[in-house]
C-alpha atoms as a PDB file:
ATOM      1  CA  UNK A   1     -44.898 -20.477 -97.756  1.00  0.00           C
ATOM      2  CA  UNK A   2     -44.282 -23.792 -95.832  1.00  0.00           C
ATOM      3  CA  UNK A   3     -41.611 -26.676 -97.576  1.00  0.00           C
ATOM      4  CA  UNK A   4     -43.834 -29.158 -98.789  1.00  0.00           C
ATOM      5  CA  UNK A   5     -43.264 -32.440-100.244  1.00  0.00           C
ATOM      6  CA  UNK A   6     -44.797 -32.899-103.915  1.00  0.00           C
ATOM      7  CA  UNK A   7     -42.401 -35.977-104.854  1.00  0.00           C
ATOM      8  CA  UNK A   8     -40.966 -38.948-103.199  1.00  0.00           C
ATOM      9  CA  UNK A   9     -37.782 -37.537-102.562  1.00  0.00           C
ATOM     10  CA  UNK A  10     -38.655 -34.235-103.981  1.00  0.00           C
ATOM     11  CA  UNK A  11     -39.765 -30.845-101.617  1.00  0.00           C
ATOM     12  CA  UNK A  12     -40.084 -27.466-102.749  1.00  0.00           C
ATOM     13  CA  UNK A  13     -41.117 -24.047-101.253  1.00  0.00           C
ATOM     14  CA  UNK A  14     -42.369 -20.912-102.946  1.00  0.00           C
ATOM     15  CA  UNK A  15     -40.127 -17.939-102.377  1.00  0.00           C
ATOM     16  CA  UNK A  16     -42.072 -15.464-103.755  1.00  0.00           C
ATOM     17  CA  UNK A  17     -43.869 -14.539-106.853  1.00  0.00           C
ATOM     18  CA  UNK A  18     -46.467 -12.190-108.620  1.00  0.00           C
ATOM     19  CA  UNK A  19     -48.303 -12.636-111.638  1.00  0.00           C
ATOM     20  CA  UNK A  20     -45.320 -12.220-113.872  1.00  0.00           C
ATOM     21  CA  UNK A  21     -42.725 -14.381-112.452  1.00  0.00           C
ATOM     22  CA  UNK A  22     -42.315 -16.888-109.644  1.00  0.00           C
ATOM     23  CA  UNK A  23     -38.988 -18.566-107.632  1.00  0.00           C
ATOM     24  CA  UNK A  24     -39.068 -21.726-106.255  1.00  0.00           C
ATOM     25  CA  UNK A  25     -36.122 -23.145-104.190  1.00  0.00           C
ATOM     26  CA  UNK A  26     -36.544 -27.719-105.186  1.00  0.00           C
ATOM     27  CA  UNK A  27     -34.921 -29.714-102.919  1.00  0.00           C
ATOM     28  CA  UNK A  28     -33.695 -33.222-104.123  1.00  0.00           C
ATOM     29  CA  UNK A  29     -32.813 -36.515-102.579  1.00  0.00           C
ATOM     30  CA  UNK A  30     -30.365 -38.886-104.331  1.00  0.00           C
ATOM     31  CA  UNK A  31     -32.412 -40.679-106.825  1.00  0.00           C
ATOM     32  CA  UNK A  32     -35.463 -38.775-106.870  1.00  0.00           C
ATOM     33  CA  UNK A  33     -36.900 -37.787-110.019  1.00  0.00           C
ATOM     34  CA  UNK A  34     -38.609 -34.821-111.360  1.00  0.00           C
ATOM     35  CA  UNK A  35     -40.602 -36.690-113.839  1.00  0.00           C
ATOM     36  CA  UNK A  36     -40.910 -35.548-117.687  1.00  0.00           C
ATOM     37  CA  UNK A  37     -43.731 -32.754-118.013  1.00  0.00           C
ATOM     38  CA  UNK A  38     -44.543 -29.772-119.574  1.00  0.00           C
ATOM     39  CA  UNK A  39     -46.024 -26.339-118.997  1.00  0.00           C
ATOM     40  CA  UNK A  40     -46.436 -23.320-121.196  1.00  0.00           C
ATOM     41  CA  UNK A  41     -44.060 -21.372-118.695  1.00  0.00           C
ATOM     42  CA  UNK A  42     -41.086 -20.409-119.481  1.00  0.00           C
ATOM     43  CA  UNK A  43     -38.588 -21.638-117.199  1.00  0.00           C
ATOM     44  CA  UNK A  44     -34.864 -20.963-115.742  1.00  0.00           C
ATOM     45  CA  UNK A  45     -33.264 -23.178-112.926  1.00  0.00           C
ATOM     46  CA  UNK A  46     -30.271 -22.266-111.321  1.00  0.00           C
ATOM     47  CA  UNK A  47     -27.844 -25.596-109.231  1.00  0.00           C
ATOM     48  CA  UNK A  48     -27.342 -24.433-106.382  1.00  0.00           C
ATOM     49  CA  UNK A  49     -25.814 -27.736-104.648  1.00  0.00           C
ATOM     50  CA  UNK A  50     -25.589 -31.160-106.325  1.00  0.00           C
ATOM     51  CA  UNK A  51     -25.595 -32.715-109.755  1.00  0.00           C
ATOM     52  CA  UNK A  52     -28.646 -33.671-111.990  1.00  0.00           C
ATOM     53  CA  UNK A  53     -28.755 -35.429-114.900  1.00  0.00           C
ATOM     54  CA  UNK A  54     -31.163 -32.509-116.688  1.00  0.00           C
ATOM     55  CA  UNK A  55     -33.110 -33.844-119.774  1.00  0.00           C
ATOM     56  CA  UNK A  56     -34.654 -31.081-122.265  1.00  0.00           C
ATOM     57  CA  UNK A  57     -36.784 -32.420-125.490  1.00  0.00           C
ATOM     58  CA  UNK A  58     -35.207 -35.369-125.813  1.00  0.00           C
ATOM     59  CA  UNK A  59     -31.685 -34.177-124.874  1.00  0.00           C
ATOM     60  CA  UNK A  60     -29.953 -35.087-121.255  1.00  0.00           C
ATOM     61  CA  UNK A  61     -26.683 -33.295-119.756  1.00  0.00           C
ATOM     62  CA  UNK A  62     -25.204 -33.579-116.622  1.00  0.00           C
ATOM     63  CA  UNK A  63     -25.039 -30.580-114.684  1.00  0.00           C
ATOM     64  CA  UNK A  64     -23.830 -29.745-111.302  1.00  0.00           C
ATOM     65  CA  UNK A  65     -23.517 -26.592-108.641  1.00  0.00           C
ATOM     66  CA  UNK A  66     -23.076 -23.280-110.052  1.00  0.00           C
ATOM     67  CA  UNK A  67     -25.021 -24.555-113.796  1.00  0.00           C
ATOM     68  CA  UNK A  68     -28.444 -22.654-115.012  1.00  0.00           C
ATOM     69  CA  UNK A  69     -30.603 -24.583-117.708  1.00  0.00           C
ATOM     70  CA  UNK A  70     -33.443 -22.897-119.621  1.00  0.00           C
ATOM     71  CA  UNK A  71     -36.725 -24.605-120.697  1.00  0.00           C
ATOM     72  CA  UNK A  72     -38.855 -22.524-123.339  1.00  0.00           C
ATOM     73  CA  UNK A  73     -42.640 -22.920-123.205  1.00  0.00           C
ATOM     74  CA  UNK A  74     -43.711 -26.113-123.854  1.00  0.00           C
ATOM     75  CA  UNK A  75     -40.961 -28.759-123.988  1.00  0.00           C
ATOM     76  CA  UNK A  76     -41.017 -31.658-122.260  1.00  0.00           C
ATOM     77  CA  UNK A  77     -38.237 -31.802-119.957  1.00  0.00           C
ATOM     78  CA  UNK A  78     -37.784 -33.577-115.949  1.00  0.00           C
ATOM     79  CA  UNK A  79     -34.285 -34.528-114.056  1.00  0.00           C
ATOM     80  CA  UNK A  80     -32.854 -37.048-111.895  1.00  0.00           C
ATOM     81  CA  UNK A  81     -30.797 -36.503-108.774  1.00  0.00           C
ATOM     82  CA  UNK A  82     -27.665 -37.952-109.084  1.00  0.00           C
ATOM     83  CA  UNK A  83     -26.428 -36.204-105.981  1.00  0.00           C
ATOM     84  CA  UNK A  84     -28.528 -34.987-103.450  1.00  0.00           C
ATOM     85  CA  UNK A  85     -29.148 -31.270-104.050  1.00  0.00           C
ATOM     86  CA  UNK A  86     -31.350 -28.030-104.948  1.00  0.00           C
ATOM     87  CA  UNK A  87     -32.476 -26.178-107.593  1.00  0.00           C
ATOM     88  CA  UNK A  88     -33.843 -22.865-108.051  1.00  0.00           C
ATOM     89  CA  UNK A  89     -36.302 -22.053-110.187  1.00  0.00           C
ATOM     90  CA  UNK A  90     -38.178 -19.407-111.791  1.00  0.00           C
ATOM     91  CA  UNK A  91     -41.224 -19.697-113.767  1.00  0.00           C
ATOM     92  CA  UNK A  92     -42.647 -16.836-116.196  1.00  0.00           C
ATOM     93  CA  UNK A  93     -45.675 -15.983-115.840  1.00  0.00           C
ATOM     94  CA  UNK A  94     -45.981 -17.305-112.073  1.00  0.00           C
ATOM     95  CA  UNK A  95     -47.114 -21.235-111.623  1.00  0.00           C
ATOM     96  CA  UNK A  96     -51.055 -20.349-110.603  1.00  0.00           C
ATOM     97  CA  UNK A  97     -51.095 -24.293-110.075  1.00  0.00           C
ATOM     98  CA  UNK A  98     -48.526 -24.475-107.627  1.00  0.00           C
ATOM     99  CA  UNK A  99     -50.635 -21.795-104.821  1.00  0.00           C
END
């Protein structure tokens, strides 16, 4: 599937999924924000380049290439880009809003 941009600052393409599990490769510019939100998915993301300031129910850590963060169903969690950078992530079940 084609890069699009769903963000100011903020593009992401869909790898690949089926109905169980989806990956998504989220590229960042400095400053851009993946704003707070929620989803009954489950959720891992994997830094691969940059650092993020990652916040998770309330909590916020700085993480930066080479970290993994996990989201369970249902918190409320977003980041900020505090070095331009990408994230991969991986939804379970699959993100049927995102096709």
């Amino acid at each position: 599937m084609p890069l699009e941009n769903v963000a100011d600052g903020v593009s992401r393409k869909i790898l690949c999924y089926d109905k169980n599990l989806m990956m998504v490769r989220v590229e960042f510019e400095k400053g851009a924000i993946g704003t707070l939100h929620q989803h009954p998915h489950i959720q891992m993301s994997f830094v691969e380049s940059g650092s993020f300031e990652v916040e998770i129910d309330g909590n916020k850590k700085v993480l930066n290439a080479g970290d993994v963060f996990y989201v369970h169903s249902n918190l409320i969690h977003g980041v900020v880009c505090l070095e331009k950078g990408v994230l991969m992530d991986m939804f379970n079940p699959m993100r049927e809003d995102f096709i």
